[in-house]
Structure formats: C-alpha cells, structure tokens
C-alpha atoms as a PDB file:
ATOM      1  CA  UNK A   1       4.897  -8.103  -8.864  1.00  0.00           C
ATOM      2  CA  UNK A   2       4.080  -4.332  -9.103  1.00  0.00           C
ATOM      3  CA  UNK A   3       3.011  -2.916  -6.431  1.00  0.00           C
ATOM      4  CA  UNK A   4       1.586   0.787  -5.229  1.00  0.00           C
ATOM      5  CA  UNK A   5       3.023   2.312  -2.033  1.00  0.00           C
ATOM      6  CA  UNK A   6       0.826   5.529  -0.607  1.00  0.00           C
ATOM      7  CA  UNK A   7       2.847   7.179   1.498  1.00  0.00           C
ATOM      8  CA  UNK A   8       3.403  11.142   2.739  1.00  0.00           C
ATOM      9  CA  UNK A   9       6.839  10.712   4.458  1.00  0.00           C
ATOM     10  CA  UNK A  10       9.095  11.099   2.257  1.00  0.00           C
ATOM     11  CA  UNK A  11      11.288   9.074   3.669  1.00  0.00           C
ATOM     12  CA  UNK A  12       9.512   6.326   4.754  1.00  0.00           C
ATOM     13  CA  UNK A  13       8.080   6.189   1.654  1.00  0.00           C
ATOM     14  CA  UNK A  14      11.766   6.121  -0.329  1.00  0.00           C
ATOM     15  CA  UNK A  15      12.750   3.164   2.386  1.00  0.00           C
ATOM     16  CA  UNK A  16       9.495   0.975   1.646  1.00  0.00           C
ATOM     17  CA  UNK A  17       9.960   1.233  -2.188  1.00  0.00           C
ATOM     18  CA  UNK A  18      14.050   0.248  -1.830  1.00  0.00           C
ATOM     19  CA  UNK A  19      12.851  -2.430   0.442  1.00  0.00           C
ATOM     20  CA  UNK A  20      10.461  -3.819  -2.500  1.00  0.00           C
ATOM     21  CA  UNK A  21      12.576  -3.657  -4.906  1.00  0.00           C
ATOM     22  CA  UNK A  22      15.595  -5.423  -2.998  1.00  0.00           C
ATOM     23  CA  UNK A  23      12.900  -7.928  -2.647  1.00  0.00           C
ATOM     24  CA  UNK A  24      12.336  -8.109  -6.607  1.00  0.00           C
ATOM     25  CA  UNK A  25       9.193  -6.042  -6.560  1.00  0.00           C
ATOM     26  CA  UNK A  26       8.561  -3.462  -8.805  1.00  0.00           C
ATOM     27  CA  UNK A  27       6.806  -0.407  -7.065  1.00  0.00           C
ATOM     28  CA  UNK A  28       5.016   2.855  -8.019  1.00  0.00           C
ATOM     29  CA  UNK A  29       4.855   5.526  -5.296  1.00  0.00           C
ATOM     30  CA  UNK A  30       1.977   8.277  -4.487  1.00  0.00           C
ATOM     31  CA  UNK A  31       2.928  11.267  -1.429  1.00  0.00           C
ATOM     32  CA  UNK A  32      -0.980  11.169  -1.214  1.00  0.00           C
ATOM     33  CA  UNK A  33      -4.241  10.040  -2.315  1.00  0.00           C
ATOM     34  CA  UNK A  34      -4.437  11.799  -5.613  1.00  0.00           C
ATOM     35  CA  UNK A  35      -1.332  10.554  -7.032  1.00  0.00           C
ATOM     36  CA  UNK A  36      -2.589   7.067  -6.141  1.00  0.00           C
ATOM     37  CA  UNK A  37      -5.692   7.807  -7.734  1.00  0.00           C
ATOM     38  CA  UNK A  38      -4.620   8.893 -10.756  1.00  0.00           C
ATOM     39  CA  UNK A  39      -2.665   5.741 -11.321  1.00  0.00           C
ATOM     40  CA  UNK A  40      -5.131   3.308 -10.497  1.00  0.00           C
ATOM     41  CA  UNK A  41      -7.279   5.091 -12.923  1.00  0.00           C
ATOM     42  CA  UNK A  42      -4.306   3.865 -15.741  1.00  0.00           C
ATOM     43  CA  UNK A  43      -5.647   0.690 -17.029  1.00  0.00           C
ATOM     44  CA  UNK A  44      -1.557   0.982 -18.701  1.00  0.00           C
ATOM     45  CA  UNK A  45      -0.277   0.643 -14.954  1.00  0.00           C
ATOM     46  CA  UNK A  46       0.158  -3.159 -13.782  1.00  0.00           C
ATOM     47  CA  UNK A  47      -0.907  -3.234 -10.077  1.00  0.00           C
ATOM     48  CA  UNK A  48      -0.849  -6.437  -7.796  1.00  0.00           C
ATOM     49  CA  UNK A  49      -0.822  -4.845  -4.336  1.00  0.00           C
ATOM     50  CA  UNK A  50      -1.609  -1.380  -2.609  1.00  0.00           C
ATOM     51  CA  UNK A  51      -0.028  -0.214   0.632  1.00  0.00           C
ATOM     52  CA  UNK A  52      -1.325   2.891   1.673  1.00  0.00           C
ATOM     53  CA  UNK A  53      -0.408   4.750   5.043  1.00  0.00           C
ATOM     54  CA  UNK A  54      -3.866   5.182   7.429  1.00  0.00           C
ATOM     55  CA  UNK A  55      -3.142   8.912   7.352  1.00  0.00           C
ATOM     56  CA  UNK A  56      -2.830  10.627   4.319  1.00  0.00           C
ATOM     57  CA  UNK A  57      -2.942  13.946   3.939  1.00  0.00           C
ATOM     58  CA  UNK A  58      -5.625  14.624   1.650  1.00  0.00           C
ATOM     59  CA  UNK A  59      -7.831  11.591   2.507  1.00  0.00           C
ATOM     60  CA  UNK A  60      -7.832   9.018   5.006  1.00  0.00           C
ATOM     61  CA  UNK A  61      -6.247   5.530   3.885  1.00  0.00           C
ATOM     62  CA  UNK A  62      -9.599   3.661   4.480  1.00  0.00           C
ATOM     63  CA  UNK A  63     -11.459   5.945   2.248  1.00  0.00           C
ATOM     64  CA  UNK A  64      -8.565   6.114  -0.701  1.00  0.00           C
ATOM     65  CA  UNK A  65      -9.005   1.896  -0.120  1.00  0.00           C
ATOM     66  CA  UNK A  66     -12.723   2.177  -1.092  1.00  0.00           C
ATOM     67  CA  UNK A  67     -11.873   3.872  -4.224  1.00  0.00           C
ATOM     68  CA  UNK A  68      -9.508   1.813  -5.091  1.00  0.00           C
ATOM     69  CA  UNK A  69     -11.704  -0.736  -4.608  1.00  0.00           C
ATOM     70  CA  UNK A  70     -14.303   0.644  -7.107  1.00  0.00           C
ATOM     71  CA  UNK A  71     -11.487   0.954  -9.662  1.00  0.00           C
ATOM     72  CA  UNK A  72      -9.918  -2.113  -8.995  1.00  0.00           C
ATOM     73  CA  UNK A  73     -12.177  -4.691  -7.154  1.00  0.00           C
ATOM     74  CA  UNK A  74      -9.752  -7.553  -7.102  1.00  0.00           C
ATOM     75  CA  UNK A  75      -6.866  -5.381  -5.599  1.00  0.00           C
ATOM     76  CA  UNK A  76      -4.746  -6.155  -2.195  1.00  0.00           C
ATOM     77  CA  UNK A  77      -4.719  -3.534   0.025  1.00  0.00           C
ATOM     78  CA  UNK A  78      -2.287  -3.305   2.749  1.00  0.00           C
ATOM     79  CA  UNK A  79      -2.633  -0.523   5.348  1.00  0.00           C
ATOM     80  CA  UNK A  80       0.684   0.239   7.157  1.00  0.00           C
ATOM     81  CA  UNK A  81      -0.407   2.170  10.566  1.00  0.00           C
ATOM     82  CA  UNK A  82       1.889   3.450  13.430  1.00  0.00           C
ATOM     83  CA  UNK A  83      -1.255   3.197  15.105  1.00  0.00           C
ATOM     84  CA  UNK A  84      -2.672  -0.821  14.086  1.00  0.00           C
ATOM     85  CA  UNK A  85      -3.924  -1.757  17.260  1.00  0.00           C
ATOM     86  CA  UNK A  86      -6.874   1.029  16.688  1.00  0.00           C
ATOM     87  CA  UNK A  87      -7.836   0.226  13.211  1.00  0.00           C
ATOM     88  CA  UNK A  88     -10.418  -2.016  12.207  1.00  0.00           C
ATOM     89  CA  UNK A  89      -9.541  -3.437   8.555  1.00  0.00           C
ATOM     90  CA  UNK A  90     -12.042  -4.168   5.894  1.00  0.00           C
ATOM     91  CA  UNK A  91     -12.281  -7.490   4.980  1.00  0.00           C
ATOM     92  CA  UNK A  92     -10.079  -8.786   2.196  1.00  0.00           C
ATOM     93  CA  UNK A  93      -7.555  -5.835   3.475  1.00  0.00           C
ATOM     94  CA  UNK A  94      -4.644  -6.465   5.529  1.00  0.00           C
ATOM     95  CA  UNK A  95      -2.448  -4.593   7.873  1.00  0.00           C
ATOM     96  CA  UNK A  96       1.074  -4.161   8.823  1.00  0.00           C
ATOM     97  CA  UNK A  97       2.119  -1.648  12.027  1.00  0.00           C
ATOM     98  CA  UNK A  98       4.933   0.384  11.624  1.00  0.00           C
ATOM     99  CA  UNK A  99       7.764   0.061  12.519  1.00  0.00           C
ATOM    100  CA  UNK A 100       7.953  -2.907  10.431  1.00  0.00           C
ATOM    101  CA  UNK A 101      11.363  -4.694   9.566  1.00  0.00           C
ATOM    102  CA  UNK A 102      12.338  -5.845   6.216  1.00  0.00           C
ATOM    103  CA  UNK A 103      11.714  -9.428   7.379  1.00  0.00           C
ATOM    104  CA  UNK A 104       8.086  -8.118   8.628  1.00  0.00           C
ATOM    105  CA  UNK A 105       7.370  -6.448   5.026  1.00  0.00           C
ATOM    106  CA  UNK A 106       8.871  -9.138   3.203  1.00  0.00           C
ATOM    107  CA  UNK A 107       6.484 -12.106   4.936  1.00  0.00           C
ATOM    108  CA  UNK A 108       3.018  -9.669   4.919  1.00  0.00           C
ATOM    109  CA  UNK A 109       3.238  -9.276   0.892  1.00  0.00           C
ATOM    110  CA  UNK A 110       4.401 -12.842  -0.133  1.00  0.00           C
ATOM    111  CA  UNK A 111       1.258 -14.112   2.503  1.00  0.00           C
ATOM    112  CA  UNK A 112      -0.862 -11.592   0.059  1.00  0.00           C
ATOM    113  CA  UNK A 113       0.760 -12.341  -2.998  1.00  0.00           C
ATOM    114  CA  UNK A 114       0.707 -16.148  -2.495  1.00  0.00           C
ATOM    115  CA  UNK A 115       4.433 -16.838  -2.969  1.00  0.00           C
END
C-alpha cells in the first residue's frame, strides 16, 4: 500500500515513514501542506492512505484533509495529534495520538486498510 505521511518534524516524520516501510508500506512524505498537495494533484502517484499531522505549518491538517478530499474523495485520512483528545474528526477520518508505538501505527492502518 502507498501511503502519504504530512508531517513538519523532521524527525518524526523520517521515523513514521521507516516505520511504514518496515511494515511493507510504501510511503511518500510532505514537511507541509503544499508538498502534499502537489502530489495528490499527480493522478501518476498511487495513494491508499493520508496521515497528516493536525498542525501544519502552512495550513491546518483538517483543512489540507478537505482538499484532499476534493481531489481524492475515496481517500483515508489519518490525523496523528499530540493533542487527540481535543479534536473532533470528520467522519470517514480517523485518528491516532502521538506518541504512538509501532504496534499502535501498525494496528490503526491495517483497521483502515482492511488487512
């Protein structure tokens, strides 16, 4: 599965793609909203699942998730939030709170995926 991870840590953002791909996912990465944008506009780019951070630097997560939506209507979105307890999630979107573990990330994207 390929899958989109929106992200402006740098780090955090390396960690979640290794994690995916130890988990035989193939993932595209974005720092911000923008980036993410301009590969969901690729009809080339293969997309299964978003993950976007809540806060983004250039947009907020919920709004990048409505665009996304427009360009992609069928498309998982996963919000990862430090913060989940506060966030109300569209429906047909999920959410994960970070910190997550592996295990965490792992059973939230098969649960979306359907494996």
């Amino acid at each position: 599965m390929h899958l989109l991870v929106v992200e402006d840590d740098d780090i955090v953002r390396m960690l979640m793609v290794e994690v995916l791909d130890e988990l035989g996912h193939t993932a595209s990465e974005a720092a911000d909203a923008g980036t993410a944008l301009a590969i969901l506009q690729d009809p080339s780019q293969p997309l299964d699942l978003m993950m976007t951070d809540v806060g983004l630097p250039d947009m907020r997560g919920d709004e990048l998730a409505a665009k996304a939506r427009e360009l992609r209507p069928t498309l998982p979105i996963l919000f990862a939030s430090g913060y989940a307890e506060n966030i109300n999630v569209p429906e047909g979107m999920y959410l994960i709170g970070k910190p997550f573990s592996i295990d965490q990330l792992r059973e939230k994207v098969e649960s979306i995926l359907g494996k």
